[in-house]
PDB file of N, CA and C in Angstrom:
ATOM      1  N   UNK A   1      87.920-179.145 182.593  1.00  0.00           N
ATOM      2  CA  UNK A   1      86.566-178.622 182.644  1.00  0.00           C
ATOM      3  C   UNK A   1      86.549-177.387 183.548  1.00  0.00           C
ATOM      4  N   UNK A   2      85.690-175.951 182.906  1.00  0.00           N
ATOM      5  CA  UNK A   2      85.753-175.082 184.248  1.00  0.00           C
ATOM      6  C   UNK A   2      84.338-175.337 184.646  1.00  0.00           C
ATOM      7  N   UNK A   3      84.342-174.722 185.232  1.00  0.00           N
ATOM      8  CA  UNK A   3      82.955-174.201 186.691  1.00  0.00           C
ATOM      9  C   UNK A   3      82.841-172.778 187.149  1.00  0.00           C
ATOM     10  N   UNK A   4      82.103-172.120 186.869  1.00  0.00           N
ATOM     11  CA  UNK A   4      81.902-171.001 187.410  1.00  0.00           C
ATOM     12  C   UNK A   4      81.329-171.021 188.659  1.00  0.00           C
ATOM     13  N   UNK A   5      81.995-169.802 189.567  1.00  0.00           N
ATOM     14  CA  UNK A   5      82.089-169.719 190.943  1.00  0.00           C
ATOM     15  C   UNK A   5      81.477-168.141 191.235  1.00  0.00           C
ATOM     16  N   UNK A   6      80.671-168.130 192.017  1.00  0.00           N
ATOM     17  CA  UNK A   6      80.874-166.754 192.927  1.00  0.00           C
ATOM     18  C   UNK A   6      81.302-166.487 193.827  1.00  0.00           C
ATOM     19  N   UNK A   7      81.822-165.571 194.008  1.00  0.00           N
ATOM     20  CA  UNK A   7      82.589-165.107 195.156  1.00  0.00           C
ATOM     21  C   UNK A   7      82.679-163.736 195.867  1.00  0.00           C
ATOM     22  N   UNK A   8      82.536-163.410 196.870  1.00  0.00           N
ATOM     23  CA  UNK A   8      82.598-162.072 197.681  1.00  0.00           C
ATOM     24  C   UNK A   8      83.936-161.602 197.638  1.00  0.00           C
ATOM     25  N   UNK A   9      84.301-160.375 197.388  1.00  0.00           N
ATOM     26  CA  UNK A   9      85.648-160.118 197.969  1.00  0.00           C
ATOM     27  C   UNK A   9      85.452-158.484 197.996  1.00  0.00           C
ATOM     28  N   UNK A  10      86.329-157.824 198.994  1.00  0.00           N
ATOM     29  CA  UNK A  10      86.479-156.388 199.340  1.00  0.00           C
ATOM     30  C   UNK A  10      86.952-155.870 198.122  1.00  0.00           C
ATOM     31  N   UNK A  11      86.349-154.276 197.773  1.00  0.00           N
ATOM     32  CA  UNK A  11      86.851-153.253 196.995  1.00  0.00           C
ATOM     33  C   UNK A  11      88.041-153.432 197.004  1.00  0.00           C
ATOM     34  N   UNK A  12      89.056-153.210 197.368  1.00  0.00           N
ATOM     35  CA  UNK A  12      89.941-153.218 197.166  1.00  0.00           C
ATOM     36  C   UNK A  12      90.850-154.648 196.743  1.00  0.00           C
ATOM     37  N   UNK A  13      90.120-155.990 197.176  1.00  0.00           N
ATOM     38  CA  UNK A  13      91.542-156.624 196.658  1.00  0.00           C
ATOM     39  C   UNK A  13      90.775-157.131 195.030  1.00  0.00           C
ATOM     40  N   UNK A  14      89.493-156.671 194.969  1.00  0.00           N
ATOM     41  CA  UNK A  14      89.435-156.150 193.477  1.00  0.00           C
ATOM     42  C   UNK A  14      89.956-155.500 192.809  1.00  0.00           C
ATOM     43  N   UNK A  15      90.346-154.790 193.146  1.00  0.00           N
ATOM     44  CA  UNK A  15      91.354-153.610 192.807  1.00  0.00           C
ATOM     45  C   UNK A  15      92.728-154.061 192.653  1.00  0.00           C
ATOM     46  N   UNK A  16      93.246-154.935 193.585  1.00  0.00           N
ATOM     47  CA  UNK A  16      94.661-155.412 193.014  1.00  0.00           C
ATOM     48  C   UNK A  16      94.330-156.489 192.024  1.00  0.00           C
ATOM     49  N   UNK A  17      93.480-157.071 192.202  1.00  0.00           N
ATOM     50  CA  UNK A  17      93.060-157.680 190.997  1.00  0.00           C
ATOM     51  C   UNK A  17      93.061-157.785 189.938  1.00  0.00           C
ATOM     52  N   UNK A  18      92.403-156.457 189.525  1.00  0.00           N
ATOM     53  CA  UNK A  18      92.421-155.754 188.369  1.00  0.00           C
ATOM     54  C   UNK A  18      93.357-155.272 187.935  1.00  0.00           C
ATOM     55  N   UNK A  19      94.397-154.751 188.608  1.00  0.00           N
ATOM     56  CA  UNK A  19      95.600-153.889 188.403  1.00  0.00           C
ATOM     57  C   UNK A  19      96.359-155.212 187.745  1.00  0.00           C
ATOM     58  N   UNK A  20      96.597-156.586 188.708  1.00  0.00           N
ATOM     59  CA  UNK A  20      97.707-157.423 188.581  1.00  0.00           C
ATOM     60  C   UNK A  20      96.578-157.881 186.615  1.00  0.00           C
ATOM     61  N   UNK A  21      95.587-158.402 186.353  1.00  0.00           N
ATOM     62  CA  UNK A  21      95.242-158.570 185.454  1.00  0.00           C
ATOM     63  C   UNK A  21      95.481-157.680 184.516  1.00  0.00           C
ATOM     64  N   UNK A  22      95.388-156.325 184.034  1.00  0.00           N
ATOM     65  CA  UNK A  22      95.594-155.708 183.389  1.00  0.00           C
ATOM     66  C   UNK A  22      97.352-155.791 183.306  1.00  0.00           C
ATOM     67  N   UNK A  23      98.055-155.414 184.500  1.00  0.00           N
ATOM     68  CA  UNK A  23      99.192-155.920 184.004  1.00  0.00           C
ATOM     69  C   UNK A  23      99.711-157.021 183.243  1.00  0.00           C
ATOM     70  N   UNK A  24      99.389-158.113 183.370  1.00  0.00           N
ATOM     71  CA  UNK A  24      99.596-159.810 182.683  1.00  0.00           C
ATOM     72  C   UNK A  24      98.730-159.875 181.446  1.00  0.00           C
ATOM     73  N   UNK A  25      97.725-158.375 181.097  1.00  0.00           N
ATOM     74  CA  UNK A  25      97.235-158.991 179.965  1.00  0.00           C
ATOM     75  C   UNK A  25      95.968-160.208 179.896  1.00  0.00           C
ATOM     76  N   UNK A  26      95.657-159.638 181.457  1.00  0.00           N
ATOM     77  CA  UNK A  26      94.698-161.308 181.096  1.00  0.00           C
ATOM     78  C   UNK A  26      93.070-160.623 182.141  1.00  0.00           C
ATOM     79  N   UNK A  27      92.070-161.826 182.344  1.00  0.00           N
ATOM     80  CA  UNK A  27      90.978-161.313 182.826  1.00  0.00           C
ATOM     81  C   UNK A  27      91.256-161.843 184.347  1.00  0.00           C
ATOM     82  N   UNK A  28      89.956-161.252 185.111  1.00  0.00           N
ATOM     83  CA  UNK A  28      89.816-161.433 186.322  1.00  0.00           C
ATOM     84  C   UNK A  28      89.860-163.167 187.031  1.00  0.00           C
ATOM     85  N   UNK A  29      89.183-163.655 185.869  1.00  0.00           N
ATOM     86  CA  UNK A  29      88.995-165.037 186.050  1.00  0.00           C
ATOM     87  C   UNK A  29      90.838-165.559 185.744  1.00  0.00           C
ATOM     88  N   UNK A  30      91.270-165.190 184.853  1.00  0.00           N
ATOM     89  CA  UNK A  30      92.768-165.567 184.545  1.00  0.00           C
ATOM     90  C   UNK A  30      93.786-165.041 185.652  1.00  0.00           C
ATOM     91  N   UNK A  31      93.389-163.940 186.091  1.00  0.00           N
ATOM     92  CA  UNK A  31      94.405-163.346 187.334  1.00  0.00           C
ATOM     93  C   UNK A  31      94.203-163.956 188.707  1.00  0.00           C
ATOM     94  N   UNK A  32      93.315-164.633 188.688  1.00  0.00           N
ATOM     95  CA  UNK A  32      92.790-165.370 190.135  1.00  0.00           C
ATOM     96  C   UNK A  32      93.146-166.400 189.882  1.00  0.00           C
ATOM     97  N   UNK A  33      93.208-167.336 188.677  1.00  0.00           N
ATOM     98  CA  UNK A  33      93.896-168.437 188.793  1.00  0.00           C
ATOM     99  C   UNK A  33      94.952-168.808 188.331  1.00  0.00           C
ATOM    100  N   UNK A  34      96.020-167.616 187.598  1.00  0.00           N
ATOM    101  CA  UNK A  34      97.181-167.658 187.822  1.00  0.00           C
ATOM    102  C   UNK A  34      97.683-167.690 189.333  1.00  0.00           C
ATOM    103  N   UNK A  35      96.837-166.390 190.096  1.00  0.00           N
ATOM    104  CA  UNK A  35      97.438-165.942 191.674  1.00  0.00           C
ATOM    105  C   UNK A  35      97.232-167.443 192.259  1.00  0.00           C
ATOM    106  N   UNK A  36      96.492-168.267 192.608  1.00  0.00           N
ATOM    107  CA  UNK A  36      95.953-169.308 193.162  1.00  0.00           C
ATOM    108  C   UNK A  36      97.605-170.809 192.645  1.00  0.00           C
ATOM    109  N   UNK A  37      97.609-170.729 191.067  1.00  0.00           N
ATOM    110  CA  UNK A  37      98.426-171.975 190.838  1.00  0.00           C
ATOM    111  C   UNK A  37      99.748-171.109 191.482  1.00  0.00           C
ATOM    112  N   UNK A  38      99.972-170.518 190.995  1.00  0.00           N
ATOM    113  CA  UNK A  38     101.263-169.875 191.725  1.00  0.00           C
ATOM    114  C   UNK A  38     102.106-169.774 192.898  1.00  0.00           C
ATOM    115  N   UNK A  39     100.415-170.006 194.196  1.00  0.00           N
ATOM    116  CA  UNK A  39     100.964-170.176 195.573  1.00  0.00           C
ATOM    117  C   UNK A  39     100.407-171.251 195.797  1.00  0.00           C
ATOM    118  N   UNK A  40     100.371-171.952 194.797  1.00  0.00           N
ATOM    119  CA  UNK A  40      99.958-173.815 196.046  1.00  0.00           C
ATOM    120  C   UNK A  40     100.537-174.776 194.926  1.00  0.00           C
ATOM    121  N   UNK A  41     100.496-175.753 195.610  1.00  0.00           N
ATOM    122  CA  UNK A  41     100.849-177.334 194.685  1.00  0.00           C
ATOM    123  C   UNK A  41      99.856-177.539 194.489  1.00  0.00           C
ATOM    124  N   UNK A  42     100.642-178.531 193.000  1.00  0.00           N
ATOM    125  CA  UNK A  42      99.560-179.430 192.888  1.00  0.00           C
ATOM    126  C   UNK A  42      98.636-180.091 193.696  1.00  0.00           C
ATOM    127  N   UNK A  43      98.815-180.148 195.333  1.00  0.00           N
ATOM    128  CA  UNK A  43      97.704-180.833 195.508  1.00  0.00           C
ATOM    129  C   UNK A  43      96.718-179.908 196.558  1.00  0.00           C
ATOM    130  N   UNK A  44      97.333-178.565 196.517  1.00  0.00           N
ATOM    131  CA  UNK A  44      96.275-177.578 196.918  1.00  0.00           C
ATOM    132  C   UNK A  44      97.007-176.756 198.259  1.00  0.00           C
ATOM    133  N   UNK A  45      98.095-177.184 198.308  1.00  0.00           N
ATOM    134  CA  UNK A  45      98.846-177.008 199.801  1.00  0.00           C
ATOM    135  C   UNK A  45      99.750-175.491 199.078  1.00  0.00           C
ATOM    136  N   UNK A  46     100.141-174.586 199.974  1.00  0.00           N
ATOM    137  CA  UNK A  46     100.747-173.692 199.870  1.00  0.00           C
ATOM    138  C   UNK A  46     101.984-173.713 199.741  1.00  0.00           C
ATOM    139  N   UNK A  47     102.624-172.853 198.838  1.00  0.00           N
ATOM    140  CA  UNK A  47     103.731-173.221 198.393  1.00  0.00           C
ATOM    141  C   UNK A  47     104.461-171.962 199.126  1.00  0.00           C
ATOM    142  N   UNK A  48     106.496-171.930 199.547  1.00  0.00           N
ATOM    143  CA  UNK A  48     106.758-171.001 199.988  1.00  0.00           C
ATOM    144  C   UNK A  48     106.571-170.810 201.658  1.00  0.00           C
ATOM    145  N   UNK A  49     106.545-169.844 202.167  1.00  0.00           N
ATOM    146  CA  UNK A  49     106.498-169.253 203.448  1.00  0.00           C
ATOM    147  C   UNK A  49     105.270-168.557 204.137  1.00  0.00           C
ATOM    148  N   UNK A  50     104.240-168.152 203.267  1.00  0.00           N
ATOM    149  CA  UNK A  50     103.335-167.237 203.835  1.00  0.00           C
ATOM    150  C   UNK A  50     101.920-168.292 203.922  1.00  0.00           C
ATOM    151  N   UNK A  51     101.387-168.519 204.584  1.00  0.00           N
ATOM    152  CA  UNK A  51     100.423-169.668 204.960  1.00  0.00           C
ATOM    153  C   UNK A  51     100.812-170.621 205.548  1.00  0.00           C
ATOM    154  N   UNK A  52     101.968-170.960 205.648  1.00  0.00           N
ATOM    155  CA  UNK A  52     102.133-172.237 206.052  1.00  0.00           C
ATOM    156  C   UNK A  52     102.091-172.672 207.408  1.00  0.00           C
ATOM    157  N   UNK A  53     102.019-173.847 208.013  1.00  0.00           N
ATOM    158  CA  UNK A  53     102.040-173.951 209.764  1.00  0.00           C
ATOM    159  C   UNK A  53     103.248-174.988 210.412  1.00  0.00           C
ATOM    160  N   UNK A  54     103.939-175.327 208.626  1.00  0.00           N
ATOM    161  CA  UNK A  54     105.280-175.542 209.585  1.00  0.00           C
ATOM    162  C   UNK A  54     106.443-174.808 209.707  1.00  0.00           C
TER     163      UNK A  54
END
């Protein structure tokens, strides 16, 4: 099921946004939640090195 969300974000990381979407071929809503599954697990935790606190 989706849900539509609003959200604030700066000119610019709209802008990479847009750039990374247009690259992949896909929309804003698709580039945010590719970017999102990409850096976390399944259960919402960050995946990798950059966020993490251990």
């Amino acid at each position: 099921m989706k849900k539509r969300i609003n959200i604030t974000l700066e000119e610019e990381v709209i802008t990479r946004v847009d750039r990374y979407a247009k690259e992949y071929y896909t929309s804003r809503s698709g580039a945010i939640t590719r970017l999102i599954v990409e850096a976390t697990d399944s259960s919402g935790k960050p995946v990798g090195g950059r966020g993490t606190t251990e």
